[in-house]
PDB file of N, CA and C in Angstrom:
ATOM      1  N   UNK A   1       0.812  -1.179   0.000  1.00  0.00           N
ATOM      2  CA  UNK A   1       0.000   0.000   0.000  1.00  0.00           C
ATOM      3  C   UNK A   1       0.870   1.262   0.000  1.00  0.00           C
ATOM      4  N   UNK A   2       1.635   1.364   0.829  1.00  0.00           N
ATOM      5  CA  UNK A   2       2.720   2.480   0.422  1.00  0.00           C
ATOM      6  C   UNK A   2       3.613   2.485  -0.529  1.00  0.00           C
ATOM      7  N   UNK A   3       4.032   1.965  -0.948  1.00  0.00           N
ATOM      8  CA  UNK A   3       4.717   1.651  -2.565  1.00  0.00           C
ATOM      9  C   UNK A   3       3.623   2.121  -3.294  1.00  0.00           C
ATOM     10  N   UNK A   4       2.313   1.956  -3.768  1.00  0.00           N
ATOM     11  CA  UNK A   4       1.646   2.524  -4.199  1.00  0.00           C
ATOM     12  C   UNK A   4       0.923   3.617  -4.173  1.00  0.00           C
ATOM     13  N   UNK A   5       0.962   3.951  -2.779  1.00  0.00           N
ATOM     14  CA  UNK A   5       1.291   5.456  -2.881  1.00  0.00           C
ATOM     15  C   UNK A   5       2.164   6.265  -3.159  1.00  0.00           C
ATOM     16  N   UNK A   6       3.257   5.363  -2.770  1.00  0.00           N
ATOM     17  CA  UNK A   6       4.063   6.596  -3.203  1.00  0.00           C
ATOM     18  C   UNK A   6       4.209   6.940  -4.956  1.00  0.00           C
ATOM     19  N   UNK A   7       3.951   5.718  -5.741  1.00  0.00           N
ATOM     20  CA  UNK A   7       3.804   5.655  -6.652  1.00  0.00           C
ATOM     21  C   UNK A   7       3.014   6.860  -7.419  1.00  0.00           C
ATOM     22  N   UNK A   8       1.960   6.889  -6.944  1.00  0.00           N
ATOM     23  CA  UNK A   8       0.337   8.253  -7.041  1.00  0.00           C
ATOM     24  C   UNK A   8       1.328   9.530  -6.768  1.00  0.00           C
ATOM     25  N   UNK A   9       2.145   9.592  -5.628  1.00  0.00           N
ATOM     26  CA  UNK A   9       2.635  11.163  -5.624  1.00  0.00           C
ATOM     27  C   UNK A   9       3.492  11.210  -6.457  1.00  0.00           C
ATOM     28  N   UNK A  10       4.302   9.995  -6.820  1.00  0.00           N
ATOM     29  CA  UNK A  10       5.156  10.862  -8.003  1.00  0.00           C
ATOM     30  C   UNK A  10       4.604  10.910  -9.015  1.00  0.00           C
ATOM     31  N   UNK A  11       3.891   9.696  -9.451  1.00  0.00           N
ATOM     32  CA  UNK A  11       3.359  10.459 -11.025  1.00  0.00           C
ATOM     33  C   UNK A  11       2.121  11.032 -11.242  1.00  0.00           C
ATOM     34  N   UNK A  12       2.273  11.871 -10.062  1.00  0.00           N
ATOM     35  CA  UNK A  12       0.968  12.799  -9.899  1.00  0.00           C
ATOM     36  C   UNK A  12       1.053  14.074  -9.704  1.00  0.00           C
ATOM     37  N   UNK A  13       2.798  14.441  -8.748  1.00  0.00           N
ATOM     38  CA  UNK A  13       3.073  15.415  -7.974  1.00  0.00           C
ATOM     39  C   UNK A  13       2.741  16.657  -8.249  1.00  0.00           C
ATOM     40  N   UNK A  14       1.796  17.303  -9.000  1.00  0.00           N
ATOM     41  CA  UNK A  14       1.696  18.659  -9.219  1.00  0.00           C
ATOM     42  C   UNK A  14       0.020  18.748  -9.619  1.00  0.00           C
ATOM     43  N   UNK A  15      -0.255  17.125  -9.365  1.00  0.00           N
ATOM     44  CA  UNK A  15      -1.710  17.549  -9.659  1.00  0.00           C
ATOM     45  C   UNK A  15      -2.108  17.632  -7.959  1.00  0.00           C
ATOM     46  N   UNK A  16      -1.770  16.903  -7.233  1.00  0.00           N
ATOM     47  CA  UNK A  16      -2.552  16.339  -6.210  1.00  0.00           C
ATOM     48  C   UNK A  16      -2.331  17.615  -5.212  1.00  0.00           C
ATOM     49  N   UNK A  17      -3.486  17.853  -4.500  1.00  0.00           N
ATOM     50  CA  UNK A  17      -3.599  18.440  -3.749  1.00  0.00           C
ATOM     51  C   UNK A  17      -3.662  18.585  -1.737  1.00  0.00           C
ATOM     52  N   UNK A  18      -3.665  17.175  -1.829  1.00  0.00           N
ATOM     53  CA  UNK A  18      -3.865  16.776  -0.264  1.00  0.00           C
ATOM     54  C   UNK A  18      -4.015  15.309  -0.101  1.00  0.00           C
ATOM     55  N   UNK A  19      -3.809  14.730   0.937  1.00  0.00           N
ATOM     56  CA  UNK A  19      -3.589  13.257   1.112  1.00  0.00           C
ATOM     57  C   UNK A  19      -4.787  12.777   0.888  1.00  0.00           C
ATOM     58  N   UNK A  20      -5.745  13.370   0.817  1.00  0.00           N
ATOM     59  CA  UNK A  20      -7.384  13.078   0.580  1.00  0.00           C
ATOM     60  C   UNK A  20      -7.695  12.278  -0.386  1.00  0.00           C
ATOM     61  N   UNK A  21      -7.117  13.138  -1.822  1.00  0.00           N
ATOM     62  CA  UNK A  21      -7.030  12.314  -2.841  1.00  0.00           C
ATOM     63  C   UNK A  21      -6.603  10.910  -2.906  1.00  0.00           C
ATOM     64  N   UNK A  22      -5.052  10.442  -2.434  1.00  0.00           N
ATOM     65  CA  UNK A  22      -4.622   9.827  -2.083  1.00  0.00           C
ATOM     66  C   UNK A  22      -5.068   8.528  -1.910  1.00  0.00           C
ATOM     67  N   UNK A  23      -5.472   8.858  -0.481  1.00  0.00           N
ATOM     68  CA  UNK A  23      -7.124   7.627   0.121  1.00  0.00           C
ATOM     69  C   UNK A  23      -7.957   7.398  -0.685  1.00  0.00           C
ATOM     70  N   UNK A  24      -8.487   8.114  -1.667  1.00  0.00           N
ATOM     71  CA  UNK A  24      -9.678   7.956  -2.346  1.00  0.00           C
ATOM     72  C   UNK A  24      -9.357   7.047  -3.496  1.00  0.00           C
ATOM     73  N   UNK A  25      -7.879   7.014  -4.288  1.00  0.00           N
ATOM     74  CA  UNK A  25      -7.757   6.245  -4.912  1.00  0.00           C
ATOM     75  C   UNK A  25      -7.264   4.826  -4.420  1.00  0.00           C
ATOM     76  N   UNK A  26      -6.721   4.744  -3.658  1.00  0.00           N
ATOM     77  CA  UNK A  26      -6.428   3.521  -2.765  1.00  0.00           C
ATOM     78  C   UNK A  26      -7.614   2.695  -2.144  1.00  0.00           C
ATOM     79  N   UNK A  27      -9.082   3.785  -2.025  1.00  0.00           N
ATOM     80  CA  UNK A  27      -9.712   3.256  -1.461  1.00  0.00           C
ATOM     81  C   UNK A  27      -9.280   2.533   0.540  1.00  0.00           C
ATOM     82  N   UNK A  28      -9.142   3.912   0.932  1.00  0.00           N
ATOM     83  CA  UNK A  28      -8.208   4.025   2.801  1.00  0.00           C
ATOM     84  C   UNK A  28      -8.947   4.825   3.298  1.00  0.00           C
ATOM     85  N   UNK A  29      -8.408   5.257   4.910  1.00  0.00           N
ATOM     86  CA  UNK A  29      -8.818   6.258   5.128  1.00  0.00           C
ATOM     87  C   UNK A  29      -7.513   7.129   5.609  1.00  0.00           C
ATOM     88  N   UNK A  30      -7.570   8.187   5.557  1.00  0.00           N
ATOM     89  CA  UNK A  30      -5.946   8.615   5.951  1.00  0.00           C
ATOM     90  C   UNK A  30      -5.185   8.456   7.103  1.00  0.00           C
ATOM     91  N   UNK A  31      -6.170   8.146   8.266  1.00  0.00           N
ATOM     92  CA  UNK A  31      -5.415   7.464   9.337  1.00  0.00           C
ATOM     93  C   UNK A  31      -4.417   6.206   9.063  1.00  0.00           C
ATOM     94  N   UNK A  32      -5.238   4.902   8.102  1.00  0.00           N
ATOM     95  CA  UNK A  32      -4.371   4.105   7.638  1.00  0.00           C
ATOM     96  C   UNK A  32      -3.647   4.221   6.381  1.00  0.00           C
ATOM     97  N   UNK A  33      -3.699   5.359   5.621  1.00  0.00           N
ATOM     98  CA  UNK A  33      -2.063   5.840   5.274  1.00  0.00           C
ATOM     99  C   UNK A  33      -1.044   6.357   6.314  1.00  0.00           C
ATOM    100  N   UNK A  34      -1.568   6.846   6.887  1.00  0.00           N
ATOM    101  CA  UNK A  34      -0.212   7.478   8.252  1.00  0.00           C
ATOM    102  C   UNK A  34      -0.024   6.267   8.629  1.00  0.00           C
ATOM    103  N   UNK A  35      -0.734   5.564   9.161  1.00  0.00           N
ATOM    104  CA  UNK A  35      -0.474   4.326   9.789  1.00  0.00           C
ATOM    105  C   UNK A  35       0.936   3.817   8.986  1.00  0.00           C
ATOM    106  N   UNK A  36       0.159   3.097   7.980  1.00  0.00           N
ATOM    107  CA  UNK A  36       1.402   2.571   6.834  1.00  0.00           C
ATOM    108  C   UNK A  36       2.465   3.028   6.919  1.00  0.00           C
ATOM    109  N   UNK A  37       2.763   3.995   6.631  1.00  0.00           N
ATOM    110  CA  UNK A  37       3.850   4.994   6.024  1.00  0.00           C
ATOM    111  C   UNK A  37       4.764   4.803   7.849  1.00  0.00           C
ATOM    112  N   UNK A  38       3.763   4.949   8.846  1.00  0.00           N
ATOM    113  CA  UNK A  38       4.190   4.901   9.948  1.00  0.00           C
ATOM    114  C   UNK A  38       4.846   3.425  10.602  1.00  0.00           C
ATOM    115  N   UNK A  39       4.797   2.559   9.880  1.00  0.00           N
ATOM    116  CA  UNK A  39       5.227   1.390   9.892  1.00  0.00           C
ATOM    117  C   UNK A  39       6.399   1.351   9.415  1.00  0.00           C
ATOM    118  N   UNK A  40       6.480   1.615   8.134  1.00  0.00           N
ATOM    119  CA  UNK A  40       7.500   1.434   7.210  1.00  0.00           C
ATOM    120  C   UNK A  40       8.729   2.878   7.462  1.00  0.00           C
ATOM    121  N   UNK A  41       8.602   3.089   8.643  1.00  0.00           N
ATOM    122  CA  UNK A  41       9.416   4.011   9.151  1.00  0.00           C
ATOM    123  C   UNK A  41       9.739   5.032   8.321  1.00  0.00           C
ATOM    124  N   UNK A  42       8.674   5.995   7.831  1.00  0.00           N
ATOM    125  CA  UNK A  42       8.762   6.556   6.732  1.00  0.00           C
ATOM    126  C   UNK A  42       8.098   7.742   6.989  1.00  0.00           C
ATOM    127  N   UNK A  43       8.349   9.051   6.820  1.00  0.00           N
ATOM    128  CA  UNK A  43       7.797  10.257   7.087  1.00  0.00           C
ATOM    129  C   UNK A  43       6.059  10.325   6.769  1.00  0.00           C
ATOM    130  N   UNK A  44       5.473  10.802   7.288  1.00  0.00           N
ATOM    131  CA  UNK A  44       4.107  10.903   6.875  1.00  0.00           C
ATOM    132  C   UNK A  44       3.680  11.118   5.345  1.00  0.00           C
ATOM    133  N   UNK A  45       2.816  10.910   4.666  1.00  0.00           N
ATOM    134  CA  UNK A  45       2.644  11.322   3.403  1.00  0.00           C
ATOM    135  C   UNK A  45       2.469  12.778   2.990  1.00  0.00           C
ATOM    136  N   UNK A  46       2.088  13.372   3.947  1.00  0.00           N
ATOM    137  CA  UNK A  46       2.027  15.353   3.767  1.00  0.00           C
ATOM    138  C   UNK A  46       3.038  15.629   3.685  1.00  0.00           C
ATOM    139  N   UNK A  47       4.163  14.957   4.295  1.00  0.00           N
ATOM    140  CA  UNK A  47       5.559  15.303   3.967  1.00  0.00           C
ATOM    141  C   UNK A  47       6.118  15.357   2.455  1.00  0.00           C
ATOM    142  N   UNK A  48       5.663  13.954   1.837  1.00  0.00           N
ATOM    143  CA  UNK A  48       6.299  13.897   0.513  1.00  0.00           C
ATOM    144  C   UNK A  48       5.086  14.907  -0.669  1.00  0.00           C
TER     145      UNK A  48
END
């Protein structure tokens, strides 16, 4: 799930506007993107 996000911000990076989007294509909620990202010892996604 985070590999694929991160995937969305890069080949997205100038469309996307907020982690909102994000979730919506993943079908998440943004707690469990932080979560994730928070696992994988990895800065929050608002970061990138």
């Amino acid at each position: 799930m985070v590999r694929e996000a991160l995937t969305i911000i890069e080949q997205n990076y100038l469309r996307i506007l907020n982690t909102n989007e994000i979730t919506k294509i993943l079908n998440i909620t943004e707690c469990t993107l932080s979560r994730e990202f928070n696992k994988c010892h990895l800065p929050g996604p608002k970061k990138y």
